[in-house]
Structures are given as structure tokens and as C-alpha cells.
Protein backbone atom coordinates (compact mmCIF):
# COMPACT_ATOMS: atom_id res chain seq x y z
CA UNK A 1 15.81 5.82 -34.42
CA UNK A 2 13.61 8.31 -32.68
CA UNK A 3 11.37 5.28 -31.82
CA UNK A 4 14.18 3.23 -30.27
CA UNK A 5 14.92 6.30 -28.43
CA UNK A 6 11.71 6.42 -27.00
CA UNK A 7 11.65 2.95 -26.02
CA UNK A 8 15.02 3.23 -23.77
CA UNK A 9 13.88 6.54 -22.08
CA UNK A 10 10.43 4.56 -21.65
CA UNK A 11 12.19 1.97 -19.76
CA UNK A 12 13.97 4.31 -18.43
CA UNK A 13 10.85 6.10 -16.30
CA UNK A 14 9.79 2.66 -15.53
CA UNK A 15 13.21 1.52 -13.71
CA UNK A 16 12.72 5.24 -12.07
CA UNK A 17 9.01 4.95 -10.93
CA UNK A 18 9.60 0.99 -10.17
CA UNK A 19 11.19 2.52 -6.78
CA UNK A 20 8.46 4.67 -6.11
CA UNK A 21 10.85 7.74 -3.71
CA UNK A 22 9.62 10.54 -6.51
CA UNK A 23 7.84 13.20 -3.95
CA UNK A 24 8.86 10.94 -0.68
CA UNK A 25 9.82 12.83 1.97
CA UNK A 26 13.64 13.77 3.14
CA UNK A 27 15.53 10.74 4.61
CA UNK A 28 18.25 11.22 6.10
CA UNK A 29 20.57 8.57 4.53
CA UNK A 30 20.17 10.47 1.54
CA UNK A 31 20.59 14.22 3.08
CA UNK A 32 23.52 12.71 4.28
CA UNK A 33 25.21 11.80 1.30
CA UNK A 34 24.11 14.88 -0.48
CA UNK A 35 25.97 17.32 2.34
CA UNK A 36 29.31 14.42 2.13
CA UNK A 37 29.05 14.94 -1.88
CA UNK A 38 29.38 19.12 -0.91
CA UNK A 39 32.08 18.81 1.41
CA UNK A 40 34.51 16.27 -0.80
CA UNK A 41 33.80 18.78 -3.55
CA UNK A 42 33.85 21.65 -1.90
CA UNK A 43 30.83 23.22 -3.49
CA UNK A 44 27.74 25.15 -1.88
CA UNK A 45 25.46 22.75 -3.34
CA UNK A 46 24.98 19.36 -4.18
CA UNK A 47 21.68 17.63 -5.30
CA UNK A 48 20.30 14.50 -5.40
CA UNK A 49 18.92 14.57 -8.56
CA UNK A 50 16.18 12.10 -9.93
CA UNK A 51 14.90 12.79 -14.09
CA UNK A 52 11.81 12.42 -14.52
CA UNK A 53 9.51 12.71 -17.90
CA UNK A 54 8.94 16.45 -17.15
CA UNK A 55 10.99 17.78 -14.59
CA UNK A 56 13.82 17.04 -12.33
CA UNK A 57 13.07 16.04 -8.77
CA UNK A 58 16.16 16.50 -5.99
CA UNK A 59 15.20 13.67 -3.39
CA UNK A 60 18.08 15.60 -1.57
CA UNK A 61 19.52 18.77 -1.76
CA UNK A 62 22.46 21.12 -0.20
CA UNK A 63 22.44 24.94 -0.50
CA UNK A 64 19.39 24.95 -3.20
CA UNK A 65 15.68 25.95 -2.03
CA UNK A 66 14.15 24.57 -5.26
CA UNK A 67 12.60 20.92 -4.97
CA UNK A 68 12.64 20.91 -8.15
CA UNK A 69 13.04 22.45 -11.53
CA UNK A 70 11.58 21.31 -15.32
CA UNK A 71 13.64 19.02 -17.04
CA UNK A 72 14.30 21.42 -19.92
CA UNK A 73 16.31 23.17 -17.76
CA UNK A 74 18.06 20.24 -16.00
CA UNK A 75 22.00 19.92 -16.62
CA UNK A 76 21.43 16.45 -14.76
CA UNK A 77 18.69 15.30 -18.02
CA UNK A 78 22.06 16.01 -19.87
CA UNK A 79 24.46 14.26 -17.71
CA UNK A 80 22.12 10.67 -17.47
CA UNK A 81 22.10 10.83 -21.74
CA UNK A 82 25.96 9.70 -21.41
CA UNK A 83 25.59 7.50 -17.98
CA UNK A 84 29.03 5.99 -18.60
CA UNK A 85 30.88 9.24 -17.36
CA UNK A 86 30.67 12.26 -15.01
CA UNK A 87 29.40 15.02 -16.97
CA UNK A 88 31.81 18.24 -15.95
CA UNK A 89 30.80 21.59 -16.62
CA UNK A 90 33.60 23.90 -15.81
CA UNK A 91 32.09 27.31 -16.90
CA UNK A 92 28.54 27.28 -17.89
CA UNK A 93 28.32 30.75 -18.75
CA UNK A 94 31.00 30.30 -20.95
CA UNK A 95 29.77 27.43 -22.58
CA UNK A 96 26.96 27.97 -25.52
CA UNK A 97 25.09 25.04 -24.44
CA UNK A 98 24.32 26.44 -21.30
CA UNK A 99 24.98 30.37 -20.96
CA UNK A 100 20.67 31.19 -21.48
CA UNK A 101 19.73 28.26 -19.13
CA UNK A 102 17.67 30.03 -16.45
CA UNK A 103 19.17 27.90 -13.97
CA UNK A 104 22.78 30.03 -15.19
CA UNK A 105 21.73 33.32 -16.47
CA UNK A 106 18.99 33.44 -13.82
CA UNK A 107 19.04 34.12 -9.81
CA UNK A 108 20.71 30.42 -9.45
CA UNK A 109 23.90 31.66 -11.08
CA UNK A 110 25.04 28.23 -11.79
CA UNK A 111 28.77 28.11 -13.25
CA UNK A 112 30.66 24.88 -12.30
CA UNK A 113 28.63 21.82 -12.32
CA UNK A 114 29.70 18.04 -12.10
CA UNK A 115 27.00 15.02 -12.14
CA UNK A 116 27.93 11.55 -11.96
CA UNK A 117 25.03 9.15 -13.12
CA UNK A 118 23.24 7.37 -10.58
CA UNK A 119 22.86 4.01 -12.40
CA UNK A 120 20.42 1.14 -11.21
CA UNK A 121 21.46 -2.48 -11.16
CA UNK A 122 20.33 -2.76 -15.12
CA UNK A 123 22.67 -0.16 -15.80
CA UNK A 124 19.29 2.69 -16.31
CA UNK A 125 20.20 6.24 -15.73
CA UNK A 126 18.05 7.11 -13.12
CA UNK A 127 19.54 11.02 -12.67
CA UNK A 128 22.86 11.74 -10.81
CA UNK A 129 24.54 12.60 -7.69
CA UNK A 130 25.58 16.71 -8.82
CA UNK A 131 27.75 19.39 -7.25
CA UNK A 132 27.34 22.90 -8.37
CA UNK A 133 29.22 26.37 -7.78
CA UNK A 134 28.58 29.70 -8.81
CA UNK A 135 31.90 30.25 -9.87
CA UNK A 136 34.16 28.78 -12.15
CA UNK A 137 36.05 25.94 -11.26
CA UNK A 138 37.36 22.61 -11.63
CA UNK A 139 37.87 18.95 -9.15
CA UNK A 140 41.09 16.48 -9.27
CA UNK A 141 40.74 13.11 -10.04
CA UNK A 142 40.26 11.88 -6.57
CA UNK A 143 37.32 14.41 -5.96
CA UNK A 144 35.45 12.92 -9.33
CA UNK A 145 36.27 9.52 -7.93
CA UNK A 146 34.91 9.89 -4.21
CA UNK A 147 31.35 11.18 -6.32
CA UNK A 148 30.87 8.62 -7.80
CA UNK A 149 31.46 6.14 -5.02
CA UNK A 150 29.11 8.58 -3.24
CA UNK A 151 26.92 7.88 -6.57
CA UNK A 152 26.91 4.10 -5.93
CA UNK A 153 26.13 4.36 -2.30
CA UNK A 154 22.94 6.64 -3.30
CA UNK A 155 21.82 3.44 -5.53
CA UNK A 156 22.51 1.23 -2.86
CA UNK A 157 20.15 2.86 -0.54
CA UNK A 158 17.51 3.91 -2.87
CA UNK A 159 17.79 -0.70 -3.48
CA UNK A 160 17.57 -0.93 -0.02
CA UNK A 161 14.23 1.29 0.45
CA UNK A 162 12.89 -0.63 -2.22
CA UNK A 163 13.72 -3.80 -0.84
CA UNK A 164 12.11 -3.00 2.57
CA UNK A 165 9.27 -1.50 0.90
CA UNK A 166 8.86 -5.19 -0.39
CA UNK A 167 9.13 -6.43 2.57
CA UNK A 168 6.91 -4.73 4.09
CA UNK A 169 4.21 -5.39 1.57
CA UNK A 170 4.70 -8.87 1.55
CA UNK A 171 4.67 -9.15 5.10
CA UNK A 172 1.17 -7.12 5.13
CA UNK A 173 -0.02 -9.13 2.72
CA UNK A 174 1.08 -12.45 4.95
CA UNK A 175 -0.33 -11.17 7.84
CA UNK A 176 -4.13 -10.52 5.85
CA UNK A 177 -4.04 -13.90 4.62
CA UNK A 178 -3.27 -15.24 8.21
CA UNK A 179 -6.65 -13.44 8.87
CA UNK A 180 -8.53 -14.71 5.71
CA UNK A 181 -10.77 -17.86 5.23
CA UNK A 182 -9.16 -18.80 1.55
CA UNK A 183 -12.51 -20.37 0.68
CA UNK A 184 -14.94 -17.50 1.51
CA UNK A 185 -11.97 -14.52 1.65
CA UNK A 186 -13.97 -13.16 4.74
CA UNK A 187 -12.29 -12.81 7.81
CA UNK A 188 -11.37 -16.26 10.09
CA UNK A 189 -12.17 -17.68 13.27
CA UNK A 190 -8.71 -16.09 14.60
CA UNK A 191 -9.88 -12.42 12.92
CA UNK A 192 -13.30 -12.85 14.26
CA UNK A 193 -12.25 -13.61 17.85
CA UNK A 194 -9.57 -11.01 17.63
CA UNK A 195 -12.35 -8.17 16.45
CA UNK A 196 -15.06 -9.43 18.96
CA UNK A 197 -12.84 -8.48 21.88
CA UNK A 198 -11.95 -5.25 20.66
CA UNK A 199 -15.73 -4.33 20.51
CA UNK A 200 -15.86 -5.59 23.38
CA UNK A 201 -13.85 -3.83 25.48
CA UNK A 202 -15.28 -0.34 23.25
CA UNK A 203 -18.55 -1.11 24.70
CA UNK A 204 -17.04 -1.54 27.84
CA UNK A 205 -15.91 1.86 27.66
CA UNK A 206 -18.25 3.72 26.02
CA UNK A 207 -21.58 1.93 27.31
CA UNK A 208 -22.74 1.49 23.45
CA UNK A 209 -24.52 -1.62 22.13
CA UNK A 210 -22.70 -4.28 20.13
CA UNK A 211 -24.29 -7.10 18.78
CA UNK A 212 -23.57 -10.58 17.06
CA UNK A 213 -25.58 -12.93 14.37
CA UNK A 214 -24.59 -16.51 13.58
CA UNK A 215 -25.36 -17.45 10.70
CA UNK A 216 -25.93 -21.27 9.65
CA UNK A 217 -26.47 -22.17 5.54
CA UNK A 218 -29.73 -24.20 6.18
CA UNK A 219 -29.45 -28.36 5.06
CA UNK A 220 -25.59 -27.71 4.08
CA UNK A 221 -24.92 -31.38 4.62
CA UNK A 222 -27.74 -32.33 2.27
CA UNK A 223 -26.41 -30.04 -0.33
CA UNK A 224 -22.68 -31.58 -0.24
CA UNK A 225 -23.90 -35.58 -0.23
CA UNK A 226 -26.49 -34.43 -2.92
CA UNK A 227 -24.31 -32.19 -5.59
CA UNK A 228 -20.76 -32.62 -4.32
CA UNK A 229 -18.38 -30.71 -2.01
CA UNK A 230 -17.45 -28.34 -5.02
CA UNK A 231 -21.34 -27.69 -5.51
CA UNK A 232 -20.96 -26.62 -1.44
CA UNK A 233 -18.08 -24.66 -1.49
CA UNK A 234 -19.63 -22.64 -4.33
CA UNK A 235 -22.78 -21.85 -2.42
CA UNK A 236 -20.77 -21.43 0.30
CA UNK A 237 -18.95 -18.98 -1.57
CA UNK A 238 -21.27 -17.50 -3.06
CA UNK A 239 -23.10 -16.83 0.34
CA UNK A 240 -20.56 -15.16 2.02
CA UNK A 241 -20.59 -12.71 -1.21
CA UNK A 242 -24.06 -11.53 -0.57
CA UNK A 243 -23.08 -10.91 3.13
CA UNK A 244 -20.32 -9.23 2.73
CA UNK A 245 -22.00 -6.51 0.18
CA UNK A 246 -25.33 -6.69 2.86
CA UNK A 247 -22.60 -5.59 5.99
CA UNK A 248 -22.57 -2.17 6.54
CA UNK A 249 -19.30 0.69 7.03
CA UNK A 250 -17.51 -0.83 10.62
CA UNK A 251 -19.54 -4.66 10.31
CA UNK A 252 -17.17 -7.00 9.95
CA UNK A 253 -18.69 -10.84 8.88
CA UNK A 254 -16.24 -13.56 9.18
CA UNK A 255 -16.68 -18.04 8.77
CA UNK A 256 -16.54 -18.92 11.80
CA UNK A 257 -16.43 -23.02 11.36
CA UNK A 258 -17.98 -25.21 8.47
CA UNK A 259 -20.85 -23.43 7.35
CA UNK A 260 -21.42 -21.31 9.98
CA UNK A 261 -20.41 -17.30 9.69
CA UNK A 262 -20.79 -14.52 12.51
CA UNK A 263 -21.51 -11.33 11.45
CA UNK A 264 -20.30 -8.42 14.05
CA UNK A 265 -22.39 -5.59 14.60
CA UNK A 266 -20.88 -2.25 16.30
CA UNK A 267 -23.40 0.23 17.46
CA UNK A 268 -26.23 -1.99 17.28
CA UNK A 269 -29.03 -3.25 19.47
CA UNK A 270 -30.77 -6.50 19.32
CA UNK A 271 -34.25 -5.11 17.92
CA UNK A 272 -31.50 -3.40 14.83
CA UNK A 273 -29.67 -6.48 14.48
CA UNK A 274 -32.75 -8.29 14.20
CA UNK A 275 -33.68 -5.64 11.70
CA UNK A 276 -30.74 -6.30 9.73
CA UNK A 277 -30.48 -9.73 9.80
CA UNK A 278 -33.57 -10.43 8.63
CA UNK A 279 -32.78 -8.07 5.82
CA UNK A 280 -29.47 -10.84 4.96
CA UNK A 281 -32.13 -13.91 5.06
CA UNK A 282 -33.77 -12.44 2.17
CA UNK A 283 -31.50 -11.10 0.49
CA UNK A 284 -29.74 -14.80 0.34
CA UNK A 285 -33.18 -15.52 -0.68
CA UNK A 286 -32.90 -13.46 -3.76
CA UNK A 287 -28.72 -14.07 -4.14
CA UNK A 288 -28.41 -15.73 -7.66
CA UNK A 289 -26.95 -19.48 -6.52
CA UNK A 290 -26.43 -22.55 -8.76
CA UNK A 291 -28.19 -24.34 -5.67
CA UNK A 292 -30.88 -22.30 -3.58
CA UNK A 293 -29.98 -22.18 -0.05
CA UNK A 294 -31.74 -20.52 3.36
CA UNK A 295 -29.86 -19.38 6.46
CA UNK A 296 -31.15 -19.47 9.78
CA UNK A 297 -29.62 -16.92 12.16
CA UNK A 298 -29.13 -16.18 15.64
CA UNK A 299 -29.09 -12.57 16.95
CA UNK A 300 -27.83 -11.77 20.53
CA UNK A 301 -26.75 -8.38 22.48
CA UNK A 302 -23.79 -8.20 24.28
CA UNK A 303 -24.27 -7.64 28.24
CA UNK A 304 -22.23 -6.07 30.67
CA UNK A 305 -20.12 -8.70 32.25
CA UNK A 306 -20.28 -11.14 28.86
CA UNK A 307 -17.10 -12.41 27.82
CA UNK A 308 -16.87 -12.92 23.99
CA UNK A 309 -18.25 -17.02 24.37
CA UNK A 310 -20.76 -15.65 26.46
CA UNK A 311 -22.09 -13.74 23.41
CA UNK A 312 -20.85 -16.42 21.32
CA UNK A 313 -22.88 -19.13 23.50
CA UNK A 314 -26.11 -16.55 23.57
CA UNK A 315 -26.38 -16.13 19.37
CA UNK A 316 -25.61 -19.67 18.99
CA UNK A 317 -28.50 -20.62 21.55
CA UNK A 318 -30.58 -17.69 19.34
CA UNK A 319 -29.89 -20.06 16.13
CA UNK A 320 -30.43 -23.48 17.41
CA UNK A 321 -33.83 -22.31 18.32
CA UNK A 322 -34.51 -21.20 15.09
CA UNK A 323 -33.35 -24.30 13.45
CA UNK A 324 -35.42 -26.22 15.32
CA UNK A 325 -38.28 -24.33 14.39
CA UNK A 326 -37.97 -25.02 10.94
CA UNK A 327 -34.97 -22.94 9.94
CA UNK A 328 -34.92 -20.23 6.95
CA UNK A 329 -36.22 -17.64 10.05
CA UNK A 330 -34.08 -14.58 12.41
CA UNK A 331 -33.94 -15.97 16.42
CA UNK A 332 -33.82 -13.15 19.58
CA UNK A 333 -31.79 -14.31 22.20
């Protein structure tokens, strides 16, 4: 039995963690309900109160300075072991349960307490919506009602946070993959251009040099009618692997069309992109590929005055050359 017991409170911390608010910061929606729960009861403080494996966590709280206390000492740990019901204490310090809890015999002075489970849409305890006085007391009917329609409304928006948290991820994770070649997972033509102008316009400003490689996978054709698309797309793959470990902190390579990829360069000259690019041709060199490729590159500086396919125009100029030299080699515009 102690196993099963276990298991529930297991799933239990996983329902609770699944929403991720534990150490969030205050949000008004919930502050709100907290100081409503305190006025319908008429208590100095009310808690939102969330259990969790060690200690109690109040995501909102009314007339209490404590963010939290340990769970040994939570009434709430109690109150979420019977979620079906509001747990009502009307005198704690008359109650042997709870008279040498520090949170009663202690500065707190706890005495009338009343916590109705805040239950998830599985029905998991997840802690409670409490009111607490430091005298002894009781609440009518209506007053235990209006908590735990207060209760339900604390579920809703903790559903609602977690829903826009989703959202919100998914949307992020959209909007990378609208900026993601699916084949190489470096950036795309649209991320590329989008990136080039904002260097851009920072070297504008600052006066600091950017530059630009394009980079071509030599014979690519030859590769595909020899060993198959697949065979190409792997290479290709596989390429754009060994770049993007070769780029340094604030690079950013990208595939720019078929099997050609641009590699931007922040805070570089020509004779340090030159550098560094001919670093990349040997390192592809060395890559391990199922079929041995070369890359010829381009390298170009940006100018004052250059619009992005003026750069664009200037490394791709820079790599024609060296393809028509007899590839596998680093061109200066």
C-alpha cells in the first residue's frame, strides 16, 4: 500500500511541475483572487498554496510574509490528502493534531484555518486556495461555497498560463523552423538575408569590418548523377556539420541555394576571413564523408555604401574565380 501511495503522490508532483508556476513571480490574476478569498472570508490571510515534495510554495499570499514554509508543517499537505472536501480547522490550538505546529504555537499564531483543494482537470490535488485567522472561528455555508468557486477559478488560470505558455513555445518553435533549411538545419536564405542586413547596418554604425564567404560543394552535380540524390543530401549534410562546429561565437552560416552556403562573419576583415576560410576548406578536407567532397569559397569585405547583393555579388564574383581556377582553393575579392 505504501507503494501505491507513492505512485499517486508521484503523479501527483508531476501534474504540479507539468505547469511549471513553482518560484514564478506574482501575477496579478492570482494576487487577486487570493485578497477576494480574504475578503469573502473575512480573514487576515489567505494563501495560494501549491504542495510540493518538500515544502509548500504560496504562488499568492494575503497578510503572510513567508513565501513559503516546509511541508511538514503545511495544514494545506493535509487538506490536498482528502481533495474531495474543504478541510476546516476551527481551533488549531485546540486541536491535538495541530496545537505544536510551529506555524500555531509559533509567531504565526495560526487558529482558524479553511483550505479548499485546488484540483487539476485529472482530478490531482495540486494544494488549495486557504484562509487563516489567528483566532478562533468558523464560515457559513455560502462563505465555504464562494472558496471553492474562488478554488476553481485559481485552476482555471493556472490552465490558462499553461496553455499560453504552449503557445508560446510552439509559436517559437514555428517561427525557428520558418528560419531553418530542414535538410542542413542551418539557417535559410530568408535568415541569412535577414542577419546580413542587421550587420550591416552595425557596421554602418560602428565603422567595424564585416565580412561574407560563399561557399560552393565542388562537382555537386557529379556527385548526385553518380551516387544518387540521397548520397548528395548526405554530403550535403554532412558538410554543413563541419561548418557549423568550424563558425565561431556571433558567425552565423546559413544554405543559401542548392549547394551553395554563406557563412557571415562579424568583426572580421578580408585578410581574417581569408584566414578562416581557408581553415573550413581543410577542415572539409579532413570531415569524415561517405563521398569526399572540396569546397571552393569566395571571401569579400563589406564597403561603405554596399547594399547586402552588393556583398552578395562581390563573394560570389570571389568564388567563381576560384572555380574556374580549378576549385578546392579560398578567392579575395
Amino acid at each position: 500500500m505504501a507503494g501505491d501511495a507513492d505512485s499517486l503522490e508521484q503523479r501527483r508532483l508531476a501534474a504540479l511541475h507539468a505547469y511549471q508556476i513553482l518560484d514564478t513571480p506574482p501575477e496579478e490574476a492570482f494576487q487577486e483572487i487570493a485578497e477576494l478569498a480574504s475578503w469573502v472570508a473575512a480573514t487576515p490571510i489567505a494563501l495560494i498554496s501549491l504542495v510540493d515534495e518538500d515544502r509548500q510554495w504560496f504562488k499568492a499570499r494575503v497578510g503572510l510574509d513567508l513565501p513559503e514554509t516546509p511541508r511538514a508543517w503545511s495544514f494545506c499537505a493535509r487538506a490536498i490528502a482528502n481533495p474531495d472536501r474543504p478541510m476546516i480547522i476551527s481551533d488549531a490550538l485546540a486541536d491535538p493534531a495541530y496545537r505544536d505546529n510551529p506555524l500555531v504555537s509559533g509567531e504565526t499564531g495560526i487558529r482558524y484555518y479553511a483550505g479548499t483543494p485546488l484540483l487539476d482537470p485529472d482530478g490531482q490535488a495540486l494544494g488549495t486556495l486557504c484562509v487563516i485567522d489567528t483566532t478562533p472561528r468558523s464560515l457559513s455555508e455560502k462563505q465555504v461555497w464562494a472558496l471553492g468557486v474562488l478554488s476553481r477559478r485559481v485552476v482555471a488560470e493556472m490552465e490558462l498560463r499553461r496553455l499560453l505558455g504552449e503557445a508560446a513555445r510552439a509559436n517559437a518553435e514555428l517561427a525557428d523552423q520558418a528560419r531553418t533549411d530542414p535538410l542542413t538545419s542551418l539557417a535559410n536564405r530568408y535568415a541569412l538575408g535577414e542577419q546580413l542586413n542587421q550587420e550591416i547596418a552595425k557596421s554602418s554604425r560602428s565603422g567595424r569590418p564585416l565580412s561574407l564567404l560563399m561557399i560552393d560543394l565542388d562537382h555537386f552535380k557529379v556527385l548526385n548523377d553518380r551516387f544518387g540524390h540521397l548520397a548528395g543530401d548526405q554530403v550535403l549534410a554532412g558538410v554543413a556539420s563541419c561548418l557549423r562546429e568550424a563558425c565561431r561565437v556571433g558567425d552565423l552560416v546559413g544554405r543559401y541555394g542548392g549547394e551553395e552556403l554563406l557563412a557571415i562573419l562579424p568583426n572580421t576583415d578580408r585578410d581574417g576571413a581569408a584566414h578562416f576560410a581557408e581553415r573550413l576548406r581543410r577542415q572539409v578536407l579532413d570531415w569524415p564523408l561517405a563521398h569526399p567532397v572540396t569546397v571552393s569559397i569566395g571571401v569579400a569585405q563589406w564597403q561603405p555604401g554596399f547594399s547586402p547583393k552588393d556583398l552578395i555579388r562581390s563573394a560570389d564574383g570571389a568564388l567563381y574565380r576560384a572555380k574556374r581556377l580549378g576549385r578546392d582553393q579560398v578567392q579575395l575579392a
